[in-house]
C-alpha atoms as a PDB file:
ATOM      1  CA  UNK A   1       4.690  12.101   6.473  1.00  0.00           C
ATOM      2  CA  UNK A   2       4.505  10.409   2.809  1.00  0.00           C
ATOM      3  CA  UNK A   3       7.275   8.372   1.672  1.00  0.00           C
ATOM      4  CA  UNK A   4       8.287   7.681  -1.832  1.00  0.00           C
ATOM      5  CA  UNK A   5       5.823   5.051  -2.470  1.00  0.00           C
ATOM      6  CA  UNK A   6       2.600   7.406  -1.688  1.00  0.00           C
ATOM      7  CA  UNK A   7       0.724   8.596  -4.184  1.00  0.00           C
ATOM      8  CA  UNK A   8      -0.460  12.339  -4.260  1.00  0.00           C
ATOM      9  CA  UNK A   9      -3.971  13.050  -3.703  1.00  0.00           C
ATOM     10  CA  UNK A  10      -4.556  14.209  -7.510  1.00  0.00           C
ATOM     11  CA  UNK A  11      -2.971  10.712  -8.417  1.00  0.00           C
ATOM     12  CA  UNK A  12      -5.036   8.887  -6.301  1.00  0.00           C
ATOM     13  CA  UNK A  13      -8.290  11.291  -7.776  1.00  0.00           C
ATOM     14  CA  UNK A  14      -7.279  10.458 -10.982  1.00  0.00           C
ATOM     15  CA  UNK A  15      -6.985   6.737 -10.405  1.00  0.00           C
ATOM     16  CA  UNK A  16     -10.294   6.611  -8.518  1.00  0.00           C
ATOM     17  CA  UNK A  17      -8.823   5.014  -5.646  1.00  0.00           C
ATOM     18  CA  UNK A  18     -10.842   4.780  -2.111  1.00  0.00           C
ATOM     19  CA  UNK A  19     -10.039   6.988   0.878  1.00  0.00           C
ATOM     20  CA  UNK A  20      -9.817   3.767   2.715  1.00  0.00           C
ATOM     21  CA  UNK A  21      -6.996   2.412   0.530  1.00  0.00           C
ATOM     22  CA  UNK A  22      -5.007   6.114   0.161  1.00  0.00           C
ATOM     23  CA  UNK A  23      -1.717   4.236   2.713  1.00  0.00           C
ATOM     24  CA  UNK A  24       2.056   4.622   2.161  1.00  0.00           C
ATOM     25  CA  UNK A  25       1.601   1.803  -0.713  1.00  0.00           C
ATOM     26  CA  UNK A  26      -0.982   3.667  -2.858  1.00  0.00           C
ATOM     27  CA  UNK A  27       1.550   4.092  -5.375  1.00  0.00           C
ATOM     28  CA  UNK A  28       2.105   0.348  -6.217  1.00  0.00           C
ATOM     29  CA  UNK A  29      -1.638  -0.154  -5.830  1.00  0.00           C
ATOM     30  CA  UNK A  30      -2.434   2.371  -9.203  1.00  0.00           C
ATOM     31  CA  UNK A  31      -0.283   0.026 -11.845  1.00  0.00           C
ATOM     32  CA  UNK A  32      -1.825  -3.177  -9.978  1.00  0.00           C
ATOM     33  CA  UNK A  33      -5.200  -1.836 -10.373  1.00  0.00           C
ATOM     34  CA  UNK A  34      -4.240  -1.079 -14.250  1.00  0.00           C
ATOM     35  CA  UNK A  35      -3.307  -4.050 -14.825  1.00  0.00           C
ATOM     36  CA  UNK A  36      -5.926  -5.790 -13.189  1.00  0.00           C
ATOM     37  CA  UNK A  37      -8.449  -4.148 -15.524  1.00  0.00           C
ATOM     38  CA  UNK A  38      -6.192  -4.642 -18.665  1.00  0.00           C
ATOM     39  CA  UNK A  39      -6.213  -8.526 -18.118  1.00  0.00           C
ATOM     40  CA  UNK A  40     -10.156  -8.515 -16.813  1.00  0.00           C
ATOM     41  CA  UNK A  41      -8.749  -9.648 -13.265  1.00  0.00           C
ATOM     42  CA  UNK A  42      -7.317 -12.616 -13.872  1.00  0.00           C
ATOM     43  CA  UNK A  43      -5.481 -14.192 -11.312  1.00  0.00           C
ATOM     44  CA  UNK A  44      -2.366 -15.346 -12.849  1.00  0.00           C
ATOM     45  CA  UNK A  45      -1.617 -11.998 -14.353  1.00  0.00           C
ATOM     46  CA  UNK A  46      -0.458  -8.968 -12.566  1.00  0.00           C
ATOM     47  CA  UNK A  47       1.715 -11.378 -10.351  1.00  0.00           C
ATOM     48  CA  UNK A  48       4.831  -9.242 -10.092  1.00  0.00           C
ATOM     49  CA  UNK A  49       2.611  -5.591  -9.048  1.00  0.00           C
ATOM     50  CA  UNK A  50       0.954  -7.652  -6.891  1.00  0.00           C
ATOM     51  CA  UNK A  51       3.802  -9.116  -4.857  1.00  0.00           C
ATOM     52  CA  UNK A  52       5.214  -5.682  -4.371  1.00  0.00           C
ATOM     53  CA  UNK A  53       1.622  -3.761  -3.245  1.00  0.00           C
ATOM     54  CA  UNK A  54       1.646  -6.899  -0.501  1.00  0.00           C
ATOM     55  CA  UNK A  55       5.373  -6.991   0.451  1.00  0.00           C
ATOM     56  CA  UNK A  56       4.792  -3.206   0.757  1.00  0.00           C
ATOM     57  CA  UNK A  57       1.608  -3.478   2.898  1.00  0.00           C
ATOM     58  CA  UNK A  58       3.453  -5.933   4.884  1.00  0.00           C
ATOM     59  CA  UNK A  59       6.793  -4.456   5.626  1.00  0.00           C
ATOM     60  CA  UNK A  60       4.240  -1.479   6.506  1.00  0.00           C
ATOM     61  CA  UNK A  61       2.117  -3.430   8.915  1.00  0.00           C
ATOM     62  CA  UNK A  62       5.451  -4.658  10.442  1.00  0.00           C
ATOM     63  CA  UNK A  63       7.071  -1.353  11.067  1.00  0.00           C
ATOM     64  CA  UNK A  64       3.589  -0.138  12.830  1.00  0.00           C
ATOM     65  CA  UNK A  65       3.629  -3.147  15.149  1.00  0.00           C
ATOM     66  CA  UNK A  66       7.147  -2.285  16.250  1.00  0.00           C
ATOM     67  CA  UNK A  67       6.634   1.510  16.824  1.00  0.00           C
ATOM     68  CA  UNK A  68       3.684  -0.042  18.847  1.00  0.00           C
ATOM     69  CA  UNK A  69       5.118  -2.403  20.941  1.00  0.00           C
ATOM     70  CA  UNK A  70       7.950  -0.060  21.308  1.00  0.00           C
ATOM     71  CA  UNK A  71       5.363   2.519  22.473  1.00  0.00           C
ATOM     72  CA  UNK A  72       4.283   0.231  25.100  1.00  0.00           C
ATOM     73  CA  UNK A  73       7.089  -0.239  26.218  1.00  0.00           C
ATOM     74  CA  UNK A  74       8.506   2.962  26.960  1.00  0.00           C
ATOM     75  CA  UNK A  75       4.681   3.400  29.142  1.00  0.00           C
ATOM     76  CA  UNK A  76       5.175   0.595  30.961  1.00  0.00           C
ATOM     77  CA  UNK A  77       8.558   1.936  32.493  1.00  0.00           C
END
């Protein structure tokens, strides 16, 4: 299942991003990563991309503990 805020696979070739980091957010990840080498990673820039990759990877890790704990739910009955 990808969702509009995955990146394809050539995309994430072409942007040299990790396996590991290839999640439902790997779209907002390639402009945060351009960024992050266009202002030589400094910490002040790049503010707004990064708020979204992390709101993104959070709302994500929320809706996986929920499908979990609804999941153990349902086994427990």
């Amino acid at each position: 299942m990808t969702s509009s805020l995955t990146a394809s696979q050539t995309e994430a070739k072409q942007a040299r991003i990790p396996l590991g980091w290839r999640d439902q957010c790997s779209s907002l990840l390639i402009p945060l990563n351009v960024c992050r080498k266009g202002t030589l990673y400094m910490p002040w820039e790049c503010e707004n991309e990064r708020h979204a990759y992390e709101k993104c990877q959070y709302d994500d890790y929320m809706h996986r503990m929920k499908e979990l704990s609804k999941r153990k739910l349902s086994e427990s009955e």
